[in-house]
Protein backbone atom coordinates (compact mmCIF):
# COMPACT_ATOMS: atom_id res chain seq x y z
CA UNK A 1 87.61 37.67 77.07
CA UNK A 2 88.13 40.80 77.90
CA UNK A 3 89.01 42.32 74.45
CA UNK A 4 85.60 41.12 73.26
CA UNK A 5 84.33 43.20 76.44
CA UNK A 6 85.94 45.95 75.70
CA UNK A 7 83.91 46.36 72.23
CA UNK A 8 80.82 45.46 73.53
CA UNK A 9 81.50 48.20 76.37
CA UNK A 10 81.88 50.82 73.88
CA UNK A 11 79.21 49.57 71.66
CA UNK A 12 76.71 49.82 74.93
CA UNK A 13 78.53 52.66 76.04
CA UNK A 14 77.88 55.05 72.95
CA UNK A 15 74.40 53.45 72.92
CA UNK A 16 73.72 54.88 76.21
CA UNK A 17 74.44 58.13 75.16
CA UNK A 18 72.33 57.75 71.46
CA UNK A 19 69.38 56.28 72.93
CA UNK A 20 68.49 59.02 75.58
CA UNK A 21 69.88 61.52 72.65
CA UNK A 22 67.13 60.27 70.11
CA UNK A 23 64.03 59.85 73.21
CA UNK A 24 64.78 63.47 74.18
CA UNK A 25 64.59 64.81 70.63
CA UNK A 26 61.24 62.46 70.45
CA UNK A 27 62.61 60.38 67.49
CA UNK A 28 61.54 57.08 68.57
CA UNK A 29 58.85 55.72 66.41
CA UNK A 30 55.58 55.12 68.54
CA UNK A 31 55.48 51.46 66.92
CA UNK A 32 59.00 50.63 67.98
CA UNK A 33 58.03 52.63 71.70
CA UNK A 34 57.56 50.55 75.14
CA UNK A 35 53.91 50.02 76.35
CA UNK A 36 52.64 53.48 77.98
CA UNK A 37 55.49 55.12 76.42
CA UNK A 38 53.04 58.15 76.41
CA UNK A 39 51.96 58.15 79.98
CA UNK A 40 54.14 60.86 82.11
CA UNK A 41 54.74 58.58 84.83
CA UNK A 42 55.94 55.53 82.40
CA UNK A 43 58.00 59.10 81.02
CA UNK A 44 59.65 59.55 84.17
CA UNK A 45 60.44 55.84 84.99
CA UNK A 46 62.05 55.80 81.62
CA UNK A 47 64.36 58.55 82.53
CA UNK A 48 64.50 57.59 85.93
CA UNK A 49 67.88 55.59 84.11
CA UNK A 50 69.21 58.76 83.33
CA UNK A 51 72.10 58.92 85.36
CA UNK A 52 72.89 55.24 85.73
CA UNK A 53 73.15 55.14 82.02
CA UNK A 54 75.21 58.06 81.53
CA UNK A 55 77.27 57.03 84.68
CA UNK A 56 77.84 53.78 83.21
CA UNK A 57 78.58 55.12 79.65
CA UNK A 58 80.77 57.30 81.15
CA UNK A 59 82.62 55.42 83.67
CA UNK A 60 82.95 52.67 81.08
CA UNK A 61 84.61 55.07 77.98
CA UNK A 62 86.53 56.50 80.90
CA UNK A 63 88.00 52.89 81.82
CA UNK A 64 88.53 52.03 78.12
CA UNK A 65 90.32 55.33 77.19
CA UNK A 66 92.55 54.41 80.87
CA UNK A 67 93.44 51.06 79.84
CA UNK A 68 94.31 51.94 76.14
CA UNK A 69 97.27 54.21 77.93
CA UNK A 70 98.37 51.85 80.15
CA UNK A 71 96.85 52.84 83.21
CA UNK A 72 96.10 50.04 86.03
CA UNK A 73 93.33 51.92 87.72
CA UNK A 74 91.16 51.44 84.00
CA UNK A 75 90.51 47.77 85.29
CA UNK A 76 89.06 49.00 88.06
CA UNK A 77 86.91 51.72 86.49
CA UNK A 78 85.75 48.73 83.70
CA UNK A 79 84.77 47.01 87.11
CA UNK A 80 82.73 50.21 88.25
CA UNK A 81 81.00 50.77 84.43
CA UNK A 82 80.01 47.16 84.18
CA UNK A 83 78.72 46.67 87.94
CA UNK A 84 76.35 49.90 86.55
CA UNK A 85 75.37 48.71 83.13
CA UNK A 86 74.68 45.43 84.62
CA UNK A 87 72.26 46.82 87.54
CA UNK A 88 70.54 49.12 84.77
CA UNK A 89 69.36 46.15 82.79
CA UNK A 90 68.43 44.13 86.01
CA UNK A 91 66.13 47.41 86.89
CA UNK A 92 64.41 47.50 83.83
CA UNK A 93 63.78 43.92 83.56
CA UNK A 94 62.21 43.33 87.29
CA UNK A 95 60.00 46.57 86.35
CA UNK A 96 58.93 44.46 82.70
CA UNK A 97 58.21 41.47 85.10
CA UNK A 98 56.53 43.23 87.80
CA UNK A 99 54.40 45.00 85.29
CA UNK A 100 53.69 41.30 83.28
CA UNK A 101 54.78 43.31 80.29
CA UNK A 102 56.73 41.23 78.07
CA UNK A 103 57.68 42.59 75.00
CA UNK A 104 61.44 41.10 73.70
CA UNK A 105 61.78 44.90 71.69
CA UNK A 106 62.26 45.68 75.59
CA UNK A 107 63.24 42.42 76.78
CA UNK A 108 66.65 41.62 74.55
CA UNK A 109 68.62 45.09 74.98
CA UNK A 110 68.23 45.27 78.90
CA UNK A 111 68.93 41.13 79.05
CA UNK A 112 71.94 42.19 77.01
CA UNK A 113 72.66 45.30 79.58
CA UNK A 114 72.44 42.55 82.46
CA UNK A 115 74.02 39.29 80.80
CA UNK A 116 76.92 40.61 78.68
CA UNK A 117 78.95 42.41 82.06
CA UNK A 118 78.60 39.18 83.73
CA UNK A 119 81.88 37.35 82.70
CA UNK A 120 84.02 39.97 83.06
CA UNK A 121 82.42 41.19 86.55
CA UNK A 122 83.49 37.78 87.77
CA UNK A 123 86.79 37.96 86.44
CA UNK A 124 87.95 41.41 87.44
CA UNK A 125 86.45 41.11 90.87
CA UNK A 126 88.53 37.57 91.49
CA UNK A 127 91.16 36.64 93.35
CA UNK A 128 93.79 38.42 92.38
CA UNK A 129 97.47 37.09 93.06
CA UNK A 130 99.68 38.64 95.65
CA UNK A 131 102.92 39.98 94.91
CA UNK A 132 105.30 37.95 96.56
């Protein structure tokens, strides 16, 4: 489970990093755009997720590159980075909701953001066995 994490991690990850890339060079077609995209306050919610995004992307590369050496403290950074991408999504979807706004261009990627940490949340925060 969580090798399929892992790619989806870095997928989301690099994503992160690409989507507030292409909004802050203004690439993103007005058609393909959230409702209000254009309003300065709709602006500023949008990159209100600046730093949880980037914190997750970068907590959750950080944790990858970690566990790819070895190191046990990259479970517990994948922990951190998923917790974050997780919450992100959940944001964004209560503000869709709240707003009656529902538009699945908007709706899929943050359902992804909250849905796909969810197995491997539960896992790495388990029970964990003690050393005997």
């Amino acid at each position: 489970m969580l090798r399929t994490t892992k790619v989806l991690m870095l997928v989301t990850d690099v994503g992160f990093v690409v989507y507030f890339g292409v909004t802050g060079l203004g690439l993103i077609p007005p058609e393909w755009a959230f409702a209000g995209y254009a309003d300065p306050v709709m602006a500023d919610w949008n990159w209100s997720f600046l730093a949880i995004d980037l914190l997750a992307g970068a907590t959750g590369l950080a944790s990858l590159l970690l566990l790819r050496r070895g190191s046990a403290s990259g479970s517990q950074l994948m922990l951190v980075s998923l917790v974050l991408t997780m919450a992100s999504g959940l944001m964004a979807i209560a503000f869709w909701t709240l707003r009656g706004d529902f538009s699945l261009a908007w709706w899929l990627p943050n359902l992804y953001l909250m849905i796909f940490p969810l197995p491997a949340i539960v896992r790495l925060a388990g029970p964990r066995p003690v050393p005997g």
